[in-house]
Protein backbone atom coordinates (compact mmCIF):
# COMPACT_ATOMS: atom_id res chain seq x y z
CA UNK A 1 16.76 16.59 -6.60
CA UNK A 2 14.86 17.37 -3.47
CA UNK A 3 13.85 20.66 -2.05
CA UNK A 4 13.63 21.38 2.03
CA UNK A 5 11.95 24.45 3.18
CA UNK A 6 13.67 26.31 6.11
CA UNK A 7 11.20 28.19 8.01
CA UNK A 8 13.49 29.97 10.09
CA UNK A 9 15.86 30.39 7.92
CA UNK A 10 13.80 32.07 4.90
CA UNK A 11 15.48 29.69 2.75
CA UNK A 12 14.86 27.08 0.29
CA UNK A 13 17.85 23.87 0.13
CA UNK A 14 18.64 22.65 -3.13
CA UNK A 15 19.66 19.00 -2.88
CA UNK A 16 20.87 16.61 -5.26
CA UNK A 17 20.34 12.48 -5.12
CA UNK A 18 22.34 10.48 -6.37
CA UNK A 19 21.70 6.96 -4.75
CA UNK A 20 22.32 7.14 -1.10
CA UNK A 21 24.39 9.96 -1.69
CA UNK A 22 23.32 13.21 -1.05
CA UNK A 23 24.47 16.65 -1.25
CA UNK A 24 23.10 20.93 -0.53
CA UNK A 25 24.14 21.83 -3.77
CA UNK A 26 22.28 25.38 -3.62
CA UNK A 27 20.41 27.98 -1.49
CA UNK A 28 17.23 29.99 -2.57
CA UNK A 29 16.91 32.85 -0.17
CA UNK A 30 13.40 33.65 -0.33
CA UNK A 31 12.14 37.10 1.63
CA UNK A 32 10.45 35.47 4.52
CA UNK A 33 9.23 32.27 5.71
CA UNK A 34 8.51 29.03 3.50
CA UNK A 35 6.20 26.39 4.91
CA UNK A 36 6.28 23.90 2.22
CA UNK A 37 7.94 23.13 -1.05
CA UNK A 38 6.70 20.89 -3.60
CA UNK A 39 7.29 19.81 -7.37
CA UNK A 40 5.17 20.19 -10.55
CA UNK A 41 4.92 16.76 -11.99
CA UNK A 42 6.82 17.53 -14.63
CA UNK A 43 9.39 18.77 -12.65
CA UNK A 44 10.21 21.71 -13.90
CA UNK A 45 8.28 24.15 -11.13
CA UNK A 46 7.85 24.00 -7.40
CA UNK A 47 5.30 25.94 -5.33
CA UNK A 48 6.39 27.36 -2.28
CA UNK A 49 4.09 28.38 1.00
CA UNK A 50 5.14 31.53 2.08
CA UNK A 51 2.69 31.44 5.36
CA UNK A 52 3.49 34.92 7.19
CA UNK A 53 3.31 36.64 3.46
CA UNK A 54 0.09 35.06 2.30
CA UNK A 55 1.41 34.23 -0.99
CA UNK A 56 2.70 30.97 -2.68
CA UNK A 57 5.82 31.70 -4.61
CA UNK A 58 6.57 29.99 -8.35
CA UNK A 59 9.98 28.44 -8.76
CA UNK A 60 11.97 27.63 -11.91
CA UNK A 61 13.66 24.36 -12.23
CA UNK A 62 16.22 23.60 -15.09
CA UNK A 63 18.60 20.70 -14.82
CA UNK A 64 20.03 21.46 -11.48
CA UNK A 65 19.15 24.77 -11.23
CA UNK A 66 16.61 26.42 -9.18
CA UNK A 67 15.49 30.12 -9.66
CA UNK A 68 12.74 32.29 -7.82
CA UNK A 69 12.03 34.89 -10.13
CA UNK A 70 9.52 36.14 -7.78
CA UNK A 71 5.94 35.63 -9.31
CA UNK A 72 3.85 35.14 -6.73
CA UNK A 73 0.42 34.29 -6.27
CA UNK A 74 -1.83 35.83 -3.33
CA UNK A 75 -3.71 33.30 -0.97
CA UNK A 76 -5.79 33.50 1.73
CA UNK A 77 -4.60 33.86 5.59
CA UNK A 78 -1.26 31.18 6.31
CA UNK A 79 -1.05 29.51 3.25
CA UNK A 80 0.60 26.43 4.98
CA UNK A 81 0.49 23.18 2.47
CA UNK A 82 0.22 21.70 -1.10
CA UNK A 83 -0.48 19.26 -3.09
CA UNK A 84 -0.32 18.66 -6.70
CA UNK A 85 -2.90 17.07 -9.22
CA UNK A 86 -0.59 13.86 -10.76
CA UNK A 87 -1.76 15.31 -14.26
CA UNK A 88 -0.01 18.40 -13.93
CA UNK A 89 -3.28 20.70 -14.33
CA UNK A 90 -3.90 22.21 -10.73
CA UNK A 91 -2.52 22.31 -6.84
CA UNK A 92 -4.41 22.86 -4.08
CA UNK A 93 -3.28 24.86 -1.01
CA UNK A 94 -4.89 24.73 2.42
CA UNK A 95 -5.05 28.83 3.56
CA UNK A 96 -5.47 28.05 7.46
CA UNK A 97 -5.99 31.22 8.67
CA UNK A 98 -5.47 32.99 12.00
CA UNK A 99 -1.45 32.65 12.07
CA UNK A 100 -2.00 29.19 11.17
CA UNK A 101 -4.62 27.84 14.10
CA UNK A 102 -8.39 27.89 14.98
CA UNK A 103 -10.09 30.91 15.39
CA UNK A 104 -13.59 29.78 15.26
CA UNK A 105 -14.44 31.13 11.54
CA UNK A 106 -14.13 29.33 8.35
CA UNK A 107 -11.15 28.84 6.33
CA UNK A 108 -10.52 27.52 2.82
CA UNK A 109 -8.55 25.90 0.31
CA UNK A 110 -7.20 27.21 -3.03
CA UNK A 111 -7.55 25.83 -5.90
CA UNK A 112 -4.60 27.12 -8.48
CA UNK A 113 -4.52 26.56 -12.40
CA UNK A 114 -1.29 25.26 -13.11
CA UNK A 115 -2.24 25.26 -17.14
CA UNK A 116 -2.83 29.11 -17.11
CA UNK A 117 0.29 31.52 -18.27
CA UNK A 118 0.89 32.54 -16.01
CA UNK A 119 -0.74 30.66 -13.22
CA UNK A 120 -3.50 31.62 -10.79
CA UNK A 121 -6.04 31.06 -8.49
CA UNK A 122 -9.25 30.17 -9.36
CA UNK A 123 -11.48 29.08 -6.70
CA UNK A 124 -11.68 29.01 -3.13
CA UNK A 125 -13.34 26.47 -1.47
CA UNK A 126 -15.13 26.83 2.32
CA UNK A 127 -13.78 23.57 4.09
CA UNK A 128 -13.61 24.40 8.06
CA UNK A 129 -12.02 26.16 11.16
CA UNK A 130 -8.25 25.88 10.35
CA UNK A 131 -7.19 23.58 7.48
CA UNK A 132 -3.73 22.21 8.10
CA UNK A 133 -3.18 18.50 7.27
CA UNK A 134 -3.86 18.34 3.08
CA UNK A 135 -3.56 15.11 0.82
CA UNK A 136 -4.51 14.03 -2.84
CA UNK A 137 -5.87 10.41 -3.92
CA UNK A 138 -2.85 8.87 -5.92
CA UNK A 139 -5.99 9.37 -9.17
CA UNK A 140 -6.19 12.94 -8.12
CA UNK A 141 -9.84 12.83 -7.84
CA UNK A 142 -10.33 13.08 -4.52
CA UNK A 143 -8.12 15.45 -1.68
CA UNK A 144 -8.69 15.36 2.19
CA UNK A 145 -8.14 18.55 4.49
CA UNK A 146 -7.56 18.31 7.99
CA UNK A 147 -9.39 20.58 10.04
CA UNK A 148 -8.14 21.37 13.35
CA UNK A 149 -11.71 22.85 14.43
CA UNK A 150 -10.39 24.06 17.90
CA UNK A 151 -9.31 20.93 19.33
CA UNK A 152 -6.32 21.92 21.24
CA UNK A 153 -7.90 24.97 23.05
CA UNK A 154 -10.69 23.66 25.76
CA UNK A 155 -11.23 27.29 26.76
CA UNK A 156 -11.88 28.40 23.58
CA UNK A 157 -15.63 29.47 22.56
CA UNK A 158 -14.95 27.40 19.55
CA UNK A 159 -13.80 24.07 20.90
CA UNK A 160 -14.36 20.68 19.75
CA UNK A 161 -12.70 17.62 21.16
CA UNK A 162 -12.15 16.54 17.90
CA UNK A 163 -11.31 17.83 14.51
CA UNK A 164 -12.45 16.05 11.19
CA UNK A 165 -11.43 15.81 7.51
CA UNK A 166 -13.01 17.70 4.88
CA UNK A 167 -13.51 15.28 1.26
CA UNK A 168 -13.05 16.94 -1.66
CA UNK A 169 -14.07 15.71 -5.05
CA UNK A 170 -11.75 16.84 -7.87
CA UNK A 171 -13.38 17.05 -11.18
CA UNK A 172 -10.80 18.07 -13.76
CA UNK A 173 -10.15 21.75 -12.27
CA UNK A 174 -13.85 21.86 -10.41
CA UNK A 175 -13.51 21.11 -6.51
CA UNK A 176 -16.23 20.83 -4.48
CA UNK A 177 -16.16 19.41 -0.79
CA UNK A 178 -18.80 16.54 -0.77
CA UNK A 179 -18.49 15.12 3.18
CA UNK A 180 -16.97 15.61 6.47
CA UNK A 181 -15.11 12.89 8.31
CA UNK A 182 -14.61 12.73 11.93
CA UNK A 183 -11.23 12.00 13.72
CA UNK A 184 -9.61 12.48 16.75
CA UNK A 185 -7.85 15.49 17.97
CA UNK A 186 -5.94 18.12 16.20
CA UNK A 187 -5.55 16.15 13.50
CA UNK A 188 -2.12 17.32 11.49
CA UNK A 189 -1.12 14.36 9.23
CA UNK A 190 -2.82 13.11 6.52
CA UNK A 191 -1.57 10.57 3.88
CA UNK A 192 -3.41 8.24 1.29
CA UNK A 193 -1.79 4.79 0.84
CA UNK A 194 -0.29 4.05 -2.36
CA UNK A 195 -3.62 2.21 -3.84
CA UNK A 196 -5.40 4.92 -2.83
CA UNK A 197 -7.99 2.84 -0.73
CA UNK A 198 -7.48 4.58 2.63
CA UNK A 199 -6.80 7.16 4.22
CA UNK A 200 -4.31 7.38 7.35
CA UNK A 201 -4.81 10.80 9.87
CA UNK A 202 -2.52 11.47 12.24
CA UNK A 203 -3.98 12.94 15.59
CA UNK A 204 -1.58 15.05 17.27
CA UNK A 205 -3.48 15.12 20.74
CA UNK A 206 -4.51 11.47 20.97
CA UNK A 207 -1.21 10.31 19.97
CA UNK A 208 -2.50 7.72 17.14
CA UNK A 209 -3.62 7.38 13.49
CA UNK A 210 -7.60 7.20 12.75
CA UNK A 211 -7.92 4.24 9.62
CA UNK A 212 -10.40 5.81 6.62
CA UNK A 213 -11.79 3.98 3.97
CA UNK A 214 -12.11 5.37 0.51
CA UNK A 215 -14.61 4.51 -2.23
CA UNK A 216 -14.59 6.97 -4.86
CA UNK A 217 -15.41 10.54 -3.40
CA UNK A 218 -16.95 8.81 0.23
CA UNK A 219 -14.46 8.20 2.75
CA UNK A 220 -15.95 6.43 5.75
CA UNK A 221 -14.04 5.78 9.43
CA UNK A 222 -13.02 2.09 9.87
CA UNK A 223 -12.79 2.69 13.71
CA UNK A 224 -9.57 1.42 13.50
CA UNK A 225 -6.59 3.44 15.02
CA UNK A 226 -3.19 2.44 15.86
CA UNK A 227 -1.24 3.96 18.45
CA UNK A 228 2.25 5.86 17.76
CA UNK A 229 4.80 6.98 20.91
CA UNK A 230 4.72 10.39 19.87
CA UNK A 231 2.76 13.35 18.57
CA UNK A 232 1.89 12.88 14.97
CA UNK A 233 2.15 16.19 13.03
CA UNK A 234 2.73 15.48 9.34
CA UNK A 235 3.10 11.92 7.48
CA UNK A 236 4.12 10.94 4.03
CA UNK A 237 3.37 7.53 2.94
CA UNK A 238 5.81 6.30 -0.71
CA UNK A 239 3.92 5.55 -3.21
């Protein structure tokens, strides 16, 4: 199964794999907008980013069936993406504020209990000016958010030619953000490779990815980038 969120649509696609083969087998209509969908580990829930409602909306998955039964959790400004502990226990969502851009005022990331019944929020944590780009280590004890920090708007008070990516160390359900890494600008995409050794960040105005290194909770820049043709704006890398 694989779920695509359709932002203009207010809709959720229910698709089903099977090989190369693959079919829209159902339609969620949700009540507004849906940024991003992802599964539980477990794979029976998804959390859905409901950006223009401020809320991240529970989903029920048995067999082939999908249901929103409309439980609903209420985040910060443009909750926009997630990403899921590989134990199961908690997701983080980056709440990027502002109709989803800069604004020149900090912005934060949700932590949610996915243990709880039901589940809720329970902890914010202060990461930068307009967190949009969010990944987890493949051990889940480290996340990276990308923060746009003005980067696309020169005229802006709060302008910085480029954005960076806030660390955060995950320890069991306790995040804290331990570093900042700088990158180039607007960075968007953000994936760990499989080994969970580095970091790649996609830089939406300079056209390339910035190379990170990761050992444990520090992630340093290599200074390496590599050049792609277009305008990098979300990445996922199989693991």
């Amino acid at each position: 199964m694989a779920l695509l969120a359709n932002r203009a649509d207010n809709t959720i696609s229910v698709l089903s794999i099977s090989g190369t083969d693959v079919k829209v087998t159902d339609t969620i209509t949700m009540p507004d907008s849906v940024s991003h969908v992802m599964f539980t580990p477990d794979g029976k829930r998804a959390l859905a980013a409901r950006s223009g409602a401020n809320k991240v909306s529970l989903l029920d998955i048995a067999g082939d069936k999908v249901t929103y039964n409309k439980f609903d959790l209420p985040t910060s400004q443009w909750p926009y993406n997630i990403v899921l502990a590989p134990n199961g226990k908690i997701a983080l969502v980056n709440e990027t504020g502002n109709g989803g851009s800069s604004d020149g005022n900090v912005d934060t990331t949700a932590v949610i209990d996915l243990e709880a019944n039901p589940p809720r929020i329970i902890d914010r944590v202060a990461v930068g000016d307009g967190p949009e780009g969010l990944a987890m280590s493949p051990k889940g004890d480290v996340a990276v958010a990308a923060i746009l920090s003005g980067s696309n708007n020169k005229k802006a008070f709060y302008y910085h030619q480029n954005g960076h990516l806030s660390v955060l160390k995950i320890d069991g359900k306790k995040v804290t953000k331990v570093g900042e890494v700088e990158v180039g600008g607007l960075p968007e995409a953000v994936t760990f490779t499989p080994d969970g050794k580095y970091i790649l960040v996609g830089n939406f105005m300079t056209k390339d990815f910035s190379i990170l290194k990761v050992n444990g909770s520090k992630v340093t820049d290599t200074g390496k980038r590599f050049a792609v043709p277009g305008h990098p704006a979300s990445a996922r890398m199989g693991h």
